[in-house]
C-alpha atoms as a PDB file:
ATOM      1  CA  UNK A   1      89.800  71.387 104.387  1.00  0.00           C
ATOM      2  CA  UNK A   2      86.211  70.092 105.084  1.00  0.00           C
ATOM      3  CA  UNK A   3      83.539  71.773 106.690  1.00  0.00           C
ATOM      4  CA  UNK A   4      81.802  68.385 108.714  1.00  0.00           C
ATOM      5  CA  UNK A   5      83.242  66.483 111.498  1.00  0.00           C
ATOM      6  CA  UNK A   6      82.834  63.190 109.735  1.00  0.00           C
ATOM      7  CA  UNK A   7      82.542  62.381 105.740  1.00  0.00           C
ATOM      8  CA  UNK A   8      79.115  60.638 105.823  1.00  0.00           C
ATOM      9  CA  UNK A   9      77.638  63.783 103.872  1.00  0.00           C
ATOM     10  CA  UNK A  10      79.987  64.325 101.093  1.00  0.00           C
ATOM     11  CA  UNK A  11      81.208  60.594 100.567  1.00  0.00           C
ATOM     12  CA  UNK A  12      78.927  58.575 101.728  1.00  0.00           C
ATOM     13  CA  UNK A  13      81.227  56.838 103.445  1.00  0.00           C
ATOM     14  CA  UNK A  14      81.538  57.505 107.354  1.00  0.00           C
ATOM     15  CA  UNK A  15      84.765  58.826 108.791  1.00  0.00           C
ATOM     16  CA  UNK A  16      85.329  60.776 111.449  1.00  0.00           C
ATOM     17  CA  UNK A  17      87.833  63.050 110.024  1.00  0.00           C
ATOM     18  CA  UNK A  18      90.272  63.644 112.919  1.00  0.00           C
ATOM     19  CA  UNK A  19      90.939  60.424 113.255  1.00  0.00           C
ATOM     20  CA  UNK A  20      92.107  59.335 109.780  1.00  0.00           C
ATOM     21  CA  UNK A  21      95.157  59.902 108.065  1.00  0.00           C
ATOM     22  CA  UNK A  22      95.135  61.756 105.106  1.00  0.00           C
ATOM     23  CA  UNK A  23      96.067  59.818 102.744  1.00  0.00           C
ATOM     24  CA  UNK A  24      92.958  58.094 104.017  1.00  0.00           C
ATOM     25  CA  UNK A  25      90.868  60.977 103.359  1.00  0.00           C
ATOM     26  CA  UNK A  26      92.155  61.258 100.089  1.00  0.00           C
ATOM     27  CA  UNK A  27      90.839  58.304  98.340  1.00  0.00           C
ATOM     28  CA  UNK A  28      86.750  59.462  99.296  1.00  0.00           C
ATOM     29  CA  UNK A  29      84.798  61.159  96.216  1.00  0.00           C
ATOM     30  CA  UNK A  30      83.796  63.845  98.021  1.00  0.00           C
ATOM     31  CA  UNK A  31      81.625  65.416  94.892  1.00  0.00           C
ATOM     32  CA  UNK A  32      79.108  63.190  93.048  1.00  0.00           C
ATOM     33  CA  UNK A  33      76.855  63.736  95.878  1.00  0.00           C
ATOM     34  CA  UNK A  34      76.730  67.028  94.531  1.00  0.00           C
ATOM     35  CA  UNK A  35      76.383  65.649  90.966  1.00  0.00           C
ATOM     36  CA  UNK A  36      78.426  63.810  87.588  1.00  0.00           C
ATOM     37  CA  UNK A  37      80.308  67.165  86.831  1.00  0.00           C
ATOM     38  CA  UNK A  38      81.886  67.185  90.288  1.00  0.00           C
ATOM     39  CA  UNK A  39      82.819  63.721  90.163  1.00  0.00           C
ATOM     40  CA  UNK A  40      86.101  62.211  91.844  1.00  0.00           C
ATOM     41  CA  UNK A  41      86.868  65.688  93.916  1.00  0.00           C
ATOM     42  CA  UNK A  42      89.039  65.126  96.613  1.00  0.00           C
ATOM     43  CA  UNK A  43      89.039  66.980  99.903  1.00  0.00           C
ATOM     44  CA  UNK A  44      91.982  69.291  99.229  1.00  0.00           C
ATOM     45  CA  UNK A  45      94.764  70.176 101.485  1.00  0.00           C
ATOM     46  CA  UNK A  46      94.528  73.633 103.112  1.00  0.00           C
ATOM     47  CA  UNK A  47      97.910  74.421 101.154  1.00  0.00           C
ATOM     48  CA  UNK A  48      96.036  73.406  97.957  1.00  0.00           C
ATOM     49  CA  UNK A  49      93.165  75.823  98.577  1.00  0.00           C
ATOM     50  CA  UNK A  50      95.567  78.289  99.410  1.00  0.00           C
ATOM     51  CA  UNK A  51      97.032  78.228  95.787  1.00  0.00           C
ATOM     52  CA  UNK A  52      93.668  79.004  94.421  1.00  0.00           C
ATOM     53  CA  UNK A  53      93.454  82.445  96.469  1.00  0.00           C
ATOM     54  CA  UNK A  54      93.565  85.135  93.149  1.00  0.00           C
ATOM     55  CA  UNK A  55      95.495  88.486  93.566  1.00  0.00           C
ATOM     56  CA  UNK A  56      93.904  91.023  95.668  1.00  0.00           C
ATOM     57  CA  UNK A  57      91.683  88.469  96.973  1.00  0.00           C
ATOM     58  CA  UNK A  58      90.465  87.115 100.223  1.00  0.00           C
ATOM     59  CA  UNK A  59      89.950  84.160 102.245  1.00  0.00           C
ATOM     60  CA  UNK A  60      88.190  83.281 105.237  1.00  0.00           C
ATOM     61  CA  UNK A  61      89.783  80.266 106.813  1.00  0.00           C
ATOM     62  CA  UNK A  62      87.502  78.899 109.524  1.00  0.00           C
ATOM     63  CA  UNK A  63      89.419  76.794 112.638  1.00  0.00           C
ATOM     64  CA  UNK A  64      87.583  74.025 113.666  1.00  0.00           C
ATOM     65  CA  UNK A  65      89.518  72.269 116.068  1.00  0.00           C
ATOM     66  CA  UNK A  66      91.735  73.601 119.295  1.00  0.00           C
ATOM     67  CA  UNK A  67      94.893  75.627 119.414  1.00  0.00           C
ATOM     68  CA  UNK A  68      97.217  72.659 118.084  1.00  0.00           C
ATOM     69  CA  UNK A  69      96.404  73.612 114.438  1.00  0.00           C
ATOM     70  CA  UNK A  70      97.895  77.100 114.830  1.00  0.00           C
ATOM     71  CA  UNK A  71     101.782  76.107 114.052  1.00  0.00           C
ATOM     72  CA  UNK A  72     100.694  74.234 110.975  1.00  0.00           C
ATOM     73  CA  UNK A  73      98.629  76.919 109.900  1.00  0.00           C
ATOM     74  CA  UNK A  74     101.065  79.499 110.318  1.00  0.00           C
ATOM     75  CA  UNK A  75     103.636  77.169 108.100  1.00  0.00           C
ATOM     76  CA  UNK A  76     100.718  76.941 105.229  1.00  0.00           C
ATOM     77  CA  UNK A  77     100.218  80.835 105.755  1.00  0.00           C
ATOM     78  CA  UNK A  78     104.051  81.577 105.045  1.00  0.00           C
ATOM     79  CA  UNK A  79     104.181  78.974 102.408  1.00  0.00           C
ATOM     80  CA  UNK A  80     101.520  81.052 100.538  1.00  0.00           C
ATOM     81  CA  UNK A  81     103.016  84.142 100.345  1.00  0.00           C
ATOM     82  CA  UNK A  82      99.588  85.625 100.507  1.00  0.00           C
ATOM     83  CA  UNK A  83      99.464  89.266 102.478  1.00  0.00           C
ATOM     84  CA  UNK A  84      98.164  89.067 105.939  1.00  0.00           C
ATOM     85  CA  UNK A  85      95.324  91.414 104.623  1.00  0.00           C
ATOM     86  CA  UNK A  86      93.951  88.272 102.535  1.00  0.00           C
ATOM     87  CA  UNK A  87      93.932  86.214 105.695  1.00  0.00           C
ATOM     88  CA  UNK A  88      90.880  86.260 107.621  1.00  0.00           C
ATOM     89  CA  UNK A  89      90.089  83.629 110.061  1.00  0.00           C
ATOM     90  CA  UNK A  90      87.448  83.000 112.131  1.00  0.00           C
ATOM     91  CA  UNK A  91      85.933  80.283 114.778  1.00  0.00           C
ATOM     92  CA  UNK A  92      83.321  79.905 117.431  1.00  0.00           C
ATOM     93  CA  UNK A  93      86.089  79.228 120.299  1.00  0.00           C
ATOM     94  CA  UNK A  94      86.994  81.772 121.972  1.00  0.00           C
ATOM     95  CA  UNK A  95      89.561  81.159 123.305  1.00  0.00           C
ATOM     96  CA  UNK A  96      91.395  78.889 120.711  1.00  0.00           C
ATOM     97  CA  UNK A  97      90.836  81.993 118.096  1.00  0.00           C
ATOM     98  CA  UNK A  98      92.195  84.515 120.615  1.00  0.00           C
ATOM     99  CA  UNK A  99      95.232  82.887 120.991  1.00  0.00           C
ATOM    100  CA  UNK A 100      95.519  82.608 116.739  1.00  0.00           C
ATOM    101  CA  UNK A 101      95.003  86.877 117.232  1.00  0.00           C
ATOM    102  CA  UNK A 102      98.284  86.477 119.171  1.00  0.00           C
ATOM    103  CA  UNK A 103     100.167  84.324 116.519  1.00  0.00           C
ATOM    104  CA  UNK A 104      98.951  86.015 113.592  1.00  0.00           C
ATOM    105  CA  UNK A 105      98.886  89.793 114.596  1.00  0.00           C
ATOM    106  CA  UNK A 106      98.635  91.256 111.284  1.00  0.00           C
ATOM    107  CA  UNK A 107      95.651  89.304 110.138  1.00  0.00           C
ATOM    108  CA  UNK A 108      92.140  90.276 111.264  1.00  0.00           C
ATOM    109  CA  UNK A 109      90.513  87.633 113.542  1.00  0.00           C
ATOM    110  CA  UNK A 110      86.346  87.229 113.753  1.00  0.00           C
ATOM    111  CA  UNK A 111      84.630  85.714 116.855  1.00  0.00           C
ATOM    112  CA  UNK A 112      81.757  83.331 115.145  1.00  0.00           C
ATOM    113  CA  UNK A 113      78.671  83.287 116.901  1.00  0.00           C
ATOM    114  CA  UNK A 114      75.351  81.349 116.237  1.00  0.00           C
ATOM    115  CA  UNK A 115      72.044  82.543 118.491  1.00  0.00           C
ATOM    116  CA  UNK A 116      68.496  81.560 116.767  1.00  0.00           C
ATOM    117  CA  UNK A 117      65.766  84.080 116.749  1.00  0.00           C
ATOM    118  CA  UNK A 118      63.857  81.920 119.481  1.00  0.00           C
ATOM    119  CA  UNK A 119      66.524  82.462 122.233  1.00  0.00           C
ATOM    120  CA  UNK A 120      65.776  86.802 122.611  1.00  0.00           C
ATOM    121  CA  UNK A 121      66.046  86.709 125.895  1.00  0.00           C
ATOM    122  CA  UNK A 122      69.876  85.513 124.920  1.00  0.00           C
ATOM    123  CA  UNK A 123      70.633  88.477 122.916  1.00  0.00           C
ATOM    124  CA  UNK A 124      69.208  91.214 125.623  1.00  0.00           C
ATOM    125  CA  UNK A 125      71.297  89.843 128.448  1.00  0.00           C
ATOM    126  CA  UNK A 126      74.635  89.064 126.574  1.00  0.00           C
ATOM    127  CA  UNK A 127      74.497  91.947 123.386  1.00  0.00           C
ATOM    128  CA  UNK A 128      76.739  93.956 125.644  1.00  0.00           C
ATOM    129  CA  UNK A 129      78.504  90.777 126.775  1.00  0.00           C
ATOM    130  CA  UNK A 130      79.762  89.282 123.431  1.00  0.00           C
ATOM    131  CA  UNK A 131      80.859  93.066 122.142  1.00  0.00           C
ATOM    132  CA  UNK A 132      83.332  93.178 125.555  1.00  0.00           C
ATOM    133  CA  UNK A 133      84.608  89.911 125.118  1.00  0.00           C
ATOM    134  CA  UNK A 134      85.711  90.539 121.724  1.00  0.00           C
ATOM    135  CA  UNK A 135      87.544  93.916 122.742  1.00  0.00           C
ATOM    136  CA  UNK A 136      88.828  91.995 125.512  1.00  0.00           C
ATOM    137  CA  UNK A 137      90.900  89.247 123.608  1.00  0.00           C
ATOM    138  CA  UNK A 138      91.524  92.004 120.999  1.00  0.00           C
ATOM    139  CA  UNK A 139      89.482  90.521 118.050  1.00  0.00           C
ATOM    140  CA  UNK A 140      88.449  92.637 114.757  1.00  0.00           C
ATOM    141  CA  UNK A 141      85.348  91.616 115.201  1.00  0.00           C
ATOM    142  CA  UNK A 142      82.240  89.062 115.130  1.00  0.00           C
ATOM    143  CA  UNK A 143      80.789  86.690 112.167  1.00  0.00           C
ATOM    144  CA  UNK A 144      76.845  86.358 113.470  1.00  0.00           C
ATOM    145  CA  UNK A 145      75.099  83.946 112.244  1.00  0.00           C
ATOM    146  CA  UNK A 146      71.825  85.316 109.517  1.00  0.00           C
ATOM    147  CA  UNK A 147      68.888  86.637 112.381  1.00  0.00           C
ATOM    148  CA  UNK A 148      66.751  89.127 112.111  1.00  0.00           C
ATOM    149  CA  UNK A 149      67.773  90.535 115.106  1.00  0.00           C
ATOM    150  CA  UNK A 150      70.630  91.628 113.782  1.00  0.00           C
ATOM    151  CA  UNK A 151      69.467  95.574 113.077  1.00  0.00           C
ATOM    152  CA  UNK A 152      70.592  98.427 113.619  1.00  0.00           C
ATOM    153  CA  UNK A 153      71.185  98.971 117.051  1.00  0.00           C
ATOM    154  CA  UNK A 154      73.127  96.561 117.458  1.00  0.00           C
ATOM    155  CA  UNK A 155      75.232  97.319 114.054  1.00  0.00           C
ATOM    156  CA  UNK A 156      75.648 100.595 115.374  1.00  0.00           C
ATOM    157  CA  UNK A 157      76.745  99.384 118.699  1.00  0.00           C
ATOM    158  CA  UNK A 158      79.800  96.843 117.274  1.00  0.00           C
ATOM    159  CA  UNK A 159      80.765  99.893 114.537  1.00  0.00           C
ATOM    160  CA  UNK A 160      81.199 102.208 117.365  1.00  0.00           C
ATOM    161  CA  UNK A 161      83.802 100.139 119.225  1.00  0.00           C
ATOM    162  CA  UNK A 162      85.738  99.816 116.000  1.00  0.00           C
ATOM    163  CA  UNK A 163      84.892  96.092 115.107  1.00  0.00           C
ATOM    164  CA  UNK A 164      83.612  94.939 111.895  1.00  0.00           C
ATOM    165  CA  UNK A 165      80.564  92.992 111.286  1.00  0.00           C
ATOM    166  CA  UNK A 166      80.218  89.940 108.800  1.00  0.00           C
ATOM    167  CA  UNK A 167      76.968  87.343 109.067  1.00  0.00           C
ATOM    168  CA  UNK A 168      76.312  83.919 107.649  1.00  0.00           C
ATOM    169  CA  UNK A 169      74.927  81.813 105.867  1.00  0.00           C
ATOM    170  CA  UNK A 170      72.723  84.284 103.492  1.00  0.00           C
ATOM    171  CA  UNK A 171      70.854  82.662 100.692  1.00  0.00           C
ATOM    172  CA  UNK A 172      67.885  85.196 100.520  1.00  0.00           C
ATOM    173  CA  UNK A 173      68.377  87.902  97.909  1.00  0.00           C
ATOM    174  CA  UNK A 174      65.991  90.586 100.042  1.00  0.00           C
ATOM    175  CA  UNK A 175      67.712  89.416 103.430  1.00  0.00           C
ATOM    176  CA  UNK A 176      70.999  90.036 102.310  1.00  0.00           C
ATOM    177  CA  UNK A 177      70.358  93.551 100.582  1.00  0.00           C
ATOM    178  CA  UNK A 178      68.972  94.095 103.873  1.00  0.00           C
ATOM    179  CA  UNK A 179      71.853  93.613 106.230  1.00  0.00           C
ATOM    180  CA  UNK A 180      74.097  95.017 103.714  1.00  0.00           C
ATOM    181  CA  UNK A 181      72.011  98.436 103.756  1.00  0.00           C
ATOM    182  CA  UNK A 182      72.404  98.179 107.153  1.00  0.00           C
ATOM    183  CA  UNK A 183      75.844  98.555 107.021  1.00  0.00           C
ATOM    184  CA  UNK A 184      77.587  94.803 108.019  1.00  0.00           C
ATOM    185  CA  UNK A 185      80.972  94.527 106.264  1.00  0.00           C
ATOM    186  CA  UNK A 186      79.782  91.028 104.029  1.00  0.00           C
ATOM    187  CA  UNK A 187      77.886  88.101 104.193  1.00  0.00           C
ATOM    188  CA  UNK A 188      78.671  84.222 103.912  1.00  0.00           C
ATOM    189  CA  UNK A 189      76.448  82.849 101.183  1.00  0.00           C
ATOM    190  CA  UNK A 190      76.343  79.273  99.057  1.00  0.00           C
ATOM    191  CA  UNK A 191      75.175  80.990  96.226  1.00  0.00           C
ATOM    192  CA  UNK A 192      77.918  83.639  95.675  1.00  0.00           C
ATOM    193  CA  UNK A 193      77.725  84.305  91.764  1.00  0.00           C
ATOM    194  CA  UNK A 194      73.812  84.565  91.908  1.00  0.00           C
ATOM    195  CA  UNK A 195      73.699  86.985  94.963  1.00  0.00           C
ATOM    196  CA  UNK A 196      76.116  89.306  93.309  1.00  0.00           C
ATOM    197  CA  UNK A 197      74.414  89.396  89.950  1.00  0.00           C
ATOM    198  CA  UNK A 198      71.143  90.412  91.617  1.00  0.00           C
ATOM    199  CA  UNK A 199      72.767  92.511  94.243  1.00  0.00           C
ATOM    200  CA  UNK A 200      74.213  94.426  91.406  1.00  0.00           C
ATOM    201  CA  UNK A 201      71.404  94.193  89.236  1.00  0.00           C
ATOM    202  CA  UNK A 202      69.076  96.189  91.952  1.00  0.00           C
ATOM    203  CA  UNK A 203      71.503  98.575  92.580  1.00  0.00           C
ATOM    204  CA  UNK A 204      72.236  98.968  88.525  1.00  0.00           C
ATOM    205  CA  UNK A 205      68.270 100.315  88.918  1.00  0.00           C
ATOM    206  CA  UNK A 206      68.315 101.672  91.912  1.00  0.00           C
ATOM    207  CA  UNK A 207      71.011 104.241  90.649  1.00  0.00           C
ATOM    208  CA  UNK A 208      69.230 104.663  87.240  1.00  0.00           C
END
C-alpha cells in the first residue's frame, strides 16, 4: 500500500515500486521523512491495513495499477471479513475499475477524476459525458478532484441519476464546509482530525 509510483519521496531511496519484490520494499523507512516519531514505518501490506479497519468503519482502497490486481484483492477482501458496505474502491481507469464493479458487486465503485479549474472548456463539453459513462459501466459514482467548479448544478445533475459524489484532496476548512453544504457525500482530506473538529465546531454554533 503506497500512494507513489516509486519510493524516492517517502524513503529517500529510489525504487520503482512495481518492480521490486516486497520483501525489498520492506526494508525502506518510509516515515522519518515525515519526522523522529514516525521513524522505521514500513510500507504495510494491503492485508495489514485491512486489520486496522474499526467496526462500522470504512475504507477507500484506491487501484493503481490494471485489472491483474483484482484476484489478489478479492483474496485480501475475503480474508478480512469486512462487509462489502466498508469496501469502497476507487481509480481513475475506467475501464480497469469497471471490471472490479463486476467482481465485487456488492461494494460501491467511484470513477476518480482530476480536471483543473483552467481547462472549463473541459467540463462544458464532457459534464454530460463523464455522468453517462459512469451509468454506463454501472459505477456508484465519481471521486472529483477539489475545483470550484464543482457547484451545484452539477451536484444536482450526478444526485439525480442516483450516483454519489465524493471530492479530494480538501485541506481548506471554508472549502470543505462549502462542498459539504452543497450536498457531496465526503471529502478526501490529509488533515482528517482537524477538519472534523472545526467542521463540528461551526456547526456546534451554527445550531446554537
Amino acid at each position: 500500500v503506497i500512494h507513489d509510483g516509486n519510493t524516492s519521496r517517502t524513503s529517500g531511496i529510489y525504487k520503482k515500486v512495481s518492480t521490486q519484490a516486497y520483501n525489498s520494499l520492506r526494508q525502506l523507512d518510509v516515515g522519518s521523512f515525515k519526522g523522529n516519531q514516525w521513524k522505521d514505518q514500513r510500507i504495510p501490506l494491503l492485508e495489514e491495513v485491512l486489520e486496522t479497519v474499526p467496526a462500522g468503519k470504512k475504507i477507500f482502497i484506491e487501484i493503481k495499477c490494471g485489472r491483474e490486481i483484482i484476484p489478489y484483492l478479492g483474496k485480501d477482501i475475503e480474508k478480512s471479513k469486512l462487509s462489502s458496505e466498508q469496501i469502497k474502491i476507487i481509480g481513475f481507469n475506467l475501464k480497469t475499475i469497471s471490471e472490479v464493479k463486476k467482481y465485487f458487486s456488492s461494494s460501491q465503485v467511484f470513477w476518480l477524476r482530476n480536471a483543473e479549474s483552467s481547462r472549463l472548456r473541459f467540463w462544458k463539453i464532457n459534464k454530460d459525458e463523464i455522468i453517462s459513462s459512469t451509468l454506463a459501466n454501472r459505477l456508484d459514482g465519481l471521486d472529483l478532484k477539489s475545483n470550484k467548479l464543482i457547484d451545484q448544478d452539477l451536484i444536482d445533475r450526478i444526485k439525480s441519476e442516483g450516483l454519489k459524489l465524493f471530492v479530494w484532496t480538501v485541506n481548506d476548512y471554508e472549502e470543505a464546509r462549502r462542498l459539504l453544504m452543497l450536498g457531496v457525500d465526503g471529502i478526501t482530506t490529509d488533515r482528517a482530525q482537524w477538519m472534523k473538529e472545526r467542521l463540528l465546531m461551526k456547526e456546534f454554533y451554527s445550531l446554537g
